[in-house]
PDB file of N, CA and C in Angstrom:
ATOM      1  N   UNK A   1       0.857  -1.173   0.000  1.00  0.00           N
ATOM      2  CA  UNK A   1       0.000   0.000   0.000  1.00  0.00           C
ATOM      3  C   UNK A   1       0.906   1.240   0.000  1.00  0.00           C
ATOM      4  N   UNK A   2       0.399   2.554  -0.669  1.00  0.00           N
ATOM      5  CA  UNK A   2       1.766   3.366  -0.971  1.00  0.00           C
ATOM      6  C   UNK A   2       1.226   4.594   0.156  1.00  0.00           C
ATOM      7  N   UNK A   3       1.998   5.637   0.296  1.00  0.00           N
ATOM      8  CA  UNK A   3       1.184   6.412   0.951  1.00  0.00           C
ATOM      9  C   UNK A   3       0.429   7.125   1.245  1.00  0.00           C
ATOM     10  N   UNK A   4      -0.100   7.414  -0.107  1.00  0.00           N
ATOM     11  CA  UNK A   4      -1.362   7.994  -0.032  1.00  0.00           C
ATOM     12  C   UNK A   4      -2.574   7.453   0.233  1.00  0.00           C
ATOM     13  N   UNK A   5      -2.401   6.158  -0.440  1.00  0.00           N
ATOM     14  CA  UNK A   5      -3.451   5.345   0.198  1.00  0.00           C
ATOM     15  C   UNK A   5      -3.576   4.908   1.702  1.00  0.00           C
ATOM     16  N   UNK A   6      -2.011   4.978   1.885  1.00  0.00           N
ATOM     17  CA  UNK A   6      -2.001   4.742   3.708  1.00  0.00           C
ATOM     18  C   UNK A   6      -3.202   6.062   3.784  1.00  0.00           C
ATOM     19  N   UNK A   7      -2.464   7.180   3.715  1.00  0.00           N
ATOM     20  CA  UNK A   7      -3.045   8.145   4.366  1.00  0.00           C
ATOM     21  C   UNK A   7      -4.707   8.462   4.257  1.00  0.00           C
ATOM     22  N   UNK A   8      -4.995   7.999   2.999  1.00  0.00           N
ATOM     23  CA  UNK A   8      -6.387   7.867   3.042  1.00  0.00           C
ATOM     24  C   UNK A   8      -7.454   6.968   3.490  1.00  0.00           C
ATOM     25  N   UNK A   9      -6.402   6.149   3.926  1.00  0.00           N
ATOM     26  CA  UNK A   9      -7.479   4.519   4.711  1.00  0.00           C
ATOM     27  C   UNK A   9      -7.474   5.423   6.282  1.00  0.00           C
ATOM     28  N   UNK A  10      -6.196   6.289   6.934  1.00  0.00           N
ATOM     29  CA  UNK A  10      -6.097   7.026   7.819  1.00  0.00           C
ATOM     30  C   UNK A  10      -7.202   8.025   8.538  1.00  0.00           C
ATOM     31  N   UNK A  11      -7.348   8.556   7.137  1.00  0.00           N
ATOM     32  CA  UNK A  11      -8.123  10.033   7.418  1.00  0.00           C
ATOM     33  C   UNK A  11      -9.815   9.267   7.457  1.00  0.00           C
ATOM     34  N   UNK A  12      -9.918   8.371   6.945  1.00  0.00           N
ATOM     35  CA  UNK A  12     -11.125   7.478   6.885  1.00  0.00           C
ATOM     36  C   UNK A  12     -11.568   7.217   8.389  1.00  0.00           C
ATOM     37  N   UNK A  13     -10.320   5.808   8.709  1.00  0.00           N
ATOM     38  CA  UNK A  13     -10.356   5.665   9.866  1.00  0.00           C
ATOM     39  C   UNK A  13     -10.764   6.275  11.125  1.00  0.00           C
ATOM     40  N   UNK A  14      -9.876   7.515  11.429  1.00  0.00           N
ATOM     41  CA  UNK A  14      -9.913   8.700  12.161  1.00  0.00           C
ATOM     42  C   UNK A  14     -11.404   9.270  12.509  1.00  0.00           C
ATOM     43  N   UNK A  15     -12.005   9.531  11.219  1.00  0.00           N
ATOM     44  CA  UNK A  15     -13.140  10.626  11.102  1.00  0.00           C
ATOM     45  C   UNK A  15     -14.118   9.329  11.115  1.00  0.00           C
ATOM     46  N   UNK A  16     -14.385   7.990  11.040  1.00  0.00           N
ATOM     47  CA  UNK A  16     -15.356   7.263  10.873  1.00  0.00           C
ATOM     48  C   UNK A  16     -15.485   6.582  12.614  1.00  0.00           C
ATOM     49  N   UNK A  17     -13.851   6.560  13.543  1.00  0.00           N
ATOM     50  CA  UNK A  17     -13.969   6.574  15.004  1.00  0.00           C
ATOM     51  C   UNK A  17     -14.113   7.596  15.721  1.00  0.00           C
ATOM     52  N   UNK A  18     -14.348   9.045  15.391  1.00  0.00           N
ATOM     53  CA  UNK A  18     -14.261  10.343  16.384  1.00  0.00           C
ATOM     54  C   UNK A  18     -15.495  10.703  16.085  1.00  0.00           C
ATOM     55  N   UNK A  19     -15.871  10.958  14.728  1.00  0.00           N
ATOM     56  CA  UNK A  19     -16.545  12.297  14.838  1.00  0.00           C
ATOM     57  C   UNK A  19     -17.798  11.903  13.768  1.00  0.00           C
ATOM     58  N   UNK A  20     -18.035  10.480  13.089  1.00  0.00           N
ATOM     59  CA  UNK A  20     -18.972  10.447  12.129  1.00  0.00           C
ATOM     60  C   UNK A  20     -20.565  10.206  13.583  1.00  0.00           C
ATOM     61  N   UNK A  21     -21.259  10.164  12.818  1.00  0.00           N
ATOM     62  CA  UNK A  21     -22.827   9.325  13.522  1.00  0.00           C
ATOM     63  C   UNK A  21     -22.996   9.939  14.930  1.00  0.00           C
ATOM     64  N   UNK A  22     -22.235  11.207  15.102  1.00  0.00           N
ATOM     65  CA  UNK A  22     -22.785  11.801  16.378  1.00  0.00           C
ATOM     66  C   UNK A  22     -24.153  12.860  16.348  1.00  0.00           C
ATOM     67  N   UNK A  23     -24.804  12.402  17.710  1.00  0.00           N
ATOM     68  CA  UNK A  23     -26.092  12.729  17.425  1.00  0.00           C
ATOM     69  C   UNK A  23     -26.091  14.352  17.455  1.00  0.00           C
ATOM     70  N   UNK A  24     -24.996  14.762  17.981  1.00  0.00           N
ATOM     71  CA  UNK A  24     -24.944  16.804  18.191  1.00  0.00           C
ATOM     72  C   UNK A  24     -24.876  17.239  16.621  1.00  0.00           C
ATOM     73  N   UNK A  25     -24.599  16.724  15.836  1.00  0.00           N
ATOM     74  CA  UNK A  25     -24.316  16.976  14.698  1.00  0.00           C
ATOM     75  C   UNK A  25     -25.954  17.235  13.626  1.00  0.00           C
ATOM     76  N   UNK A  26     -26.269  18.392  13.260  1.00  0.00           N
ATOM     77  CA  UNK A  26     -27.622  18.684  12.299  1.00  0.00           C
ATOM     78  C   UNK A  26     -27.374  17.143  11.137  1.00  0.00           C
ATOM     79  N   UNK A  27     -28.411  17.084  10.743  1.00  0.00           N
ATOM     80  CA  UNK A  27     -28.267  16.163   9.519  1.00  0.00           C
ATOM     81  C   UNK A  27     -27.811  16.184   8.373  1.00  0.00           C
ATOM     82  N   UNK A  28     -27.931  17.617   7.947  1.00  0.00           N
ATOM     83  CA  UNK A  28     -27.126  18.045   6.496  1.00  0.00           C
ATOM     84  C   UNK A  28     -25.788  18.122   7.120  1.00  0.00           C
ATOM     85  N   UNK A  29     -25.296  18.331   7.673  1.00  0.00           N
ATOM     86  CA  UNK A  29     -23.861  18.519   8.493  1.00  0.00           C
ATOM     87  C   UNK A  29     -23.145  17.126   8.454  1.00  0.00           C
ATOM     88  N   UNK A  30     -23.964  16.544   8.737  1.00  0.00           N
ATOM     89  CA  UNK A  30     -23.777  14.824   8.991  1.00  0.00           C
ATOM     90  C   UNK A  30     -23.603  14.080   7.681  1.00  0.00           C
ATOM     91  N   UNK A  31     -24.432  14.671   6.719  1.00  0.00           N
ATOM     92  CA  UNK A  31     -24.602  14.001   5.117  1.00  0.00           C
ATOM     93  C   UNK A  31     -23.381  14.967   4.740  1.00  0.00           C
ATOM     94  N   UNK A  32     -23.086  16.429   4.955  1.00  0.00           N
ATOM     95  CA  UNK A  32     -21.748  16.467   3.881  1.00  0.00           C
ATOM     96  C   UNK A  32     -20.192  15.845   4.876  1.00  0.00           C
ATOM     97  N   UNK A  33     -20.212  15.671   5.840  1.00  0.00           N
ATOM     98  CA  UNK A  33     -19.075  15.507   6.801  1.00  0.00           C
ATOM     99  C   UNK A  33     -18.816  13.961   5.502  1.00  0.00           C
ATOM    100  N   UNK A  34     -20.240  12.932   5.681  1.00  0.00           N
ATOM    101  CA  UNK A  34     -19.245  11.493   5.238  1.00  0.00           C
ATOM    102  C   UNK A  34     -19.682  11.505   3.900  1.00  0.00           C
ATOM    103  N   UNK A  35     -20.320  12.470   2.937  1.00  0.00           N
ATOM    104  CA  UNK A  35     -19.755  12.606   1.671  1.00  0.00           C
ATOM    105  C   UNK A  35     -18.226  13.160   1.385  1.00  0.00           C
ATOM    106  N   UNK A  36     -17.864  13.891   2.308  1.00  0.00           N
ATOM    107  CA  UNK A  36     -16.361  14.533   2.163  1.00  0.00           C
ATOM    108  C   UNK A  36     -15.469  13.566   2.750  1.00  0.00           C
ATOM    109  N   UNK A  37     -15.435  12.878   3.750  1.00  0.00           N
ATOM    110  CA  UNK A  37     -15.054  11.585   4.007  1.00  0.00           C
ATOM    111  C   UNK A  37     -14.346  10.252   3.352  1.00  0.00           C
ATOM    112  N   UNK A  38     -15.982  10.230   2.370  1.00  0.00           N
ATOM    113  CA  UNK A  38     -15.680   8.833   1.423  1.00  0.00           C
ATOM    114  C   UNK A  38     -15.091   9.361   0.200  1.00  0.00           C
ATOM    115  N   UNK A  39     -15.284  10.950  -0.174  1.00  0.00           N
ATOM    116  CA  UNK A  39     -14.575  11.092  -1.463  1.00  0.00           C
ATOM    117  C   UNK A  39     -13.148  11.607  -1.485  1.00  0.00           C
ATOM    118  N   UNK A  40     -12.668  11.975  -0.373  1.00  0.00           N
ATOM    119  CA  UNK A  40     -11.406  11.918  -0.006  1.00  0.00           C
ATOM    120  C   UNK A  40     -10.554  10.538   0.240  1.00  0.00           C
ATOM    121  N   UNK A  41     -11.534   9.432   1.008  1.00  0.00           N
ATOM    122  CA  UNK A  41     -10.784   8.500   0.827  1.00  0.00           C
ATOM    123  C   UNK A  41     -10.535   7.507  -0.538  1.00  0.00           C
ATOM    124  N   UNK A  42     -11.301   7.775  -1.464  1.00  0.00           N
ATOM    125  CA  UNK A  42     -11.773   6.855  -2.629  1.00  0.00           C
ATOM    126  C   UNK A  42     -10.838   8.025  -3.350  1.00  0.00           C
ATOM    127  N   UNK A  43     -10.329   8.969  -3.092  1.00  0.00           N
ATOM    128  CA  UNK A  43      -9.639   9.757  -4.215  1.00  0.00           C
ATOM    129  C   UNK A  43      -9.973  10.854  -4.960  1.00  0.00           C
ATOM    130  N   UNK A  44     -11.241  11.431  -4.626  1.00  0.00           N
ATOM    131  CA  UNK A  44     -11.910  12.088  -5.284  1.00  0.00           C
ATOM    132  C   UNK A  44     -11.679  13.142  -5.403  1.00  0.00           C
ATOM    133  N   UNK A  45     -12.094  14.252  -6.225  1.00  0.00           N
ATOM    134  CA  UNK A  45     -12.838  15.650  -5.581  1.00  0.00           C
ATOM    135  C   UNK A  45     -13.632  16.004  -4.547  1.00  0.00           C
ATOM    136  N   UNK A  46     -12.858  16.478  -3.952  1.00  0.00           N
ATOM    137  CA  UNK A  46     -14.302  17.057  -2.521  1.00  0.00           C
ATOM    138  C   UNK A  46     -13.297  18.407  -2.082  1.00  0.00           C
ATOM    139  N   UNK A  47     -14.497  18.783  -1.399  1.00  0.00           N
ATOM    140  CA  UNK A  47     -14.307  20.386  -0.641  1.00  0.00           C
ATOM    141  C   UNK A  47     -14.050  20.655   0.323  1.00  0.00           C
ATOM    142  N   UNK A  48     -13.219  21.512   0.765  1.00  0.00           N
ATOM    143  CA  UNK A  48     -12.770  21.189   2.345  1.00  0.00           C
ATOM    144  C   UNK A  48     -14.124  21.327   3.608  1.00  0.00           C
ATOM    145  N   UNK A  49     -13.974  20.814   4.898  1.00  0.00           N
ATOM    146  CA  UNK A  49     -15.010  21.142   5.264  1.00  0.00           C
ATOM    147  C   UNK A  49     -15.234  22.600   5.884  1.00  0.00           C
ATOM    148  N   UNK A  50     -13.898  23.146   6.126  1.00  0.00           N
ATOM    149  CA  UNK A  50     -14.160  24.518   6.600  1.00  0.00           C
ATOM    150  C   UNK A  50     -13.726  24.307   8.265  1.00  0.00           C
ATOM    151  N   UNK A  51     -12.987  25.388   8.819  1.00  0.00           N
ATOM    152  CA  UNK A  51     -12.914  25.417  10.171  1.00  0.00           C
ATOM    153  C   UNK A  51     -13.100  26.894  10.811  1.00  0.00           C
ATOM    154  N   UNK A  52     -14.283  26.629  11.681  1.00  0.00           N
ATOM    155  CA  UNK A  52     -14.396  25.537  12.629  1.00  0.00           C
ATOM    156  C   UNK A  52     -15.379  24.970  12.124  1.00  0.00           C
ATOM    157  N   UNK A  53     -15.591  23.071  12.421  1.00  0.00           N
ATOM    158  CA  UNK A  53     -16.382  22.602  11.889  1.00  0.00           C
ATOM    159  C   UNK A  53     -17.520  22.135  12.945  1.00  0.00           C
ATOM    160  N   UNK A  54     -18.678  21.687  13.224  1.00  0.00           N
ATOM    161  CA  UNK A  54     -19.565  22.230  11.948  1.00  0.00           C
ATOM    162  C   UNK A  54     -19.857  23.575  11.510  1.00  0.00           C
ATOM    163  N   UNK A  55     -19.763  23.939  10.272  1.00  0.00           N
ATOM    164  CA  UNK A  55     -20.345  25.599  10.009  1.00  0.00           C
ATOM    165  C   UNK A  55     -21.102  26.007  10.878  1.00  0.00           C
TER     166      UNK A  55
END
């Protein structure tokens, strides 16, 4: 595995044990957090989420 992919199984990891499926979180907040999530880890285009997060 090279390292970007390390780093993206990482940033996956991280954000899918801290901070995904918490109930303080609005629902649209919640739907772009693990759309930005999975398309960062799959390689994609995505947008940063902005800090501080949630908007």
């Amino acid at each position: 595995m090279d390292i970007e992919a390390k780093l993206r199984q990482l940033l996956m990891e991280l954000y899918v044990s801290s901070v995904l499926f918490q109930d303080e979180l609005p629902e649209a907040e919640q739907a772009r957090l693990l759309d930005t999530v999975l398309a960062a880890a799959e390689g994609r285009e995505f947008e940063l989420l902005g800090l501080p997060f949630p908007a």
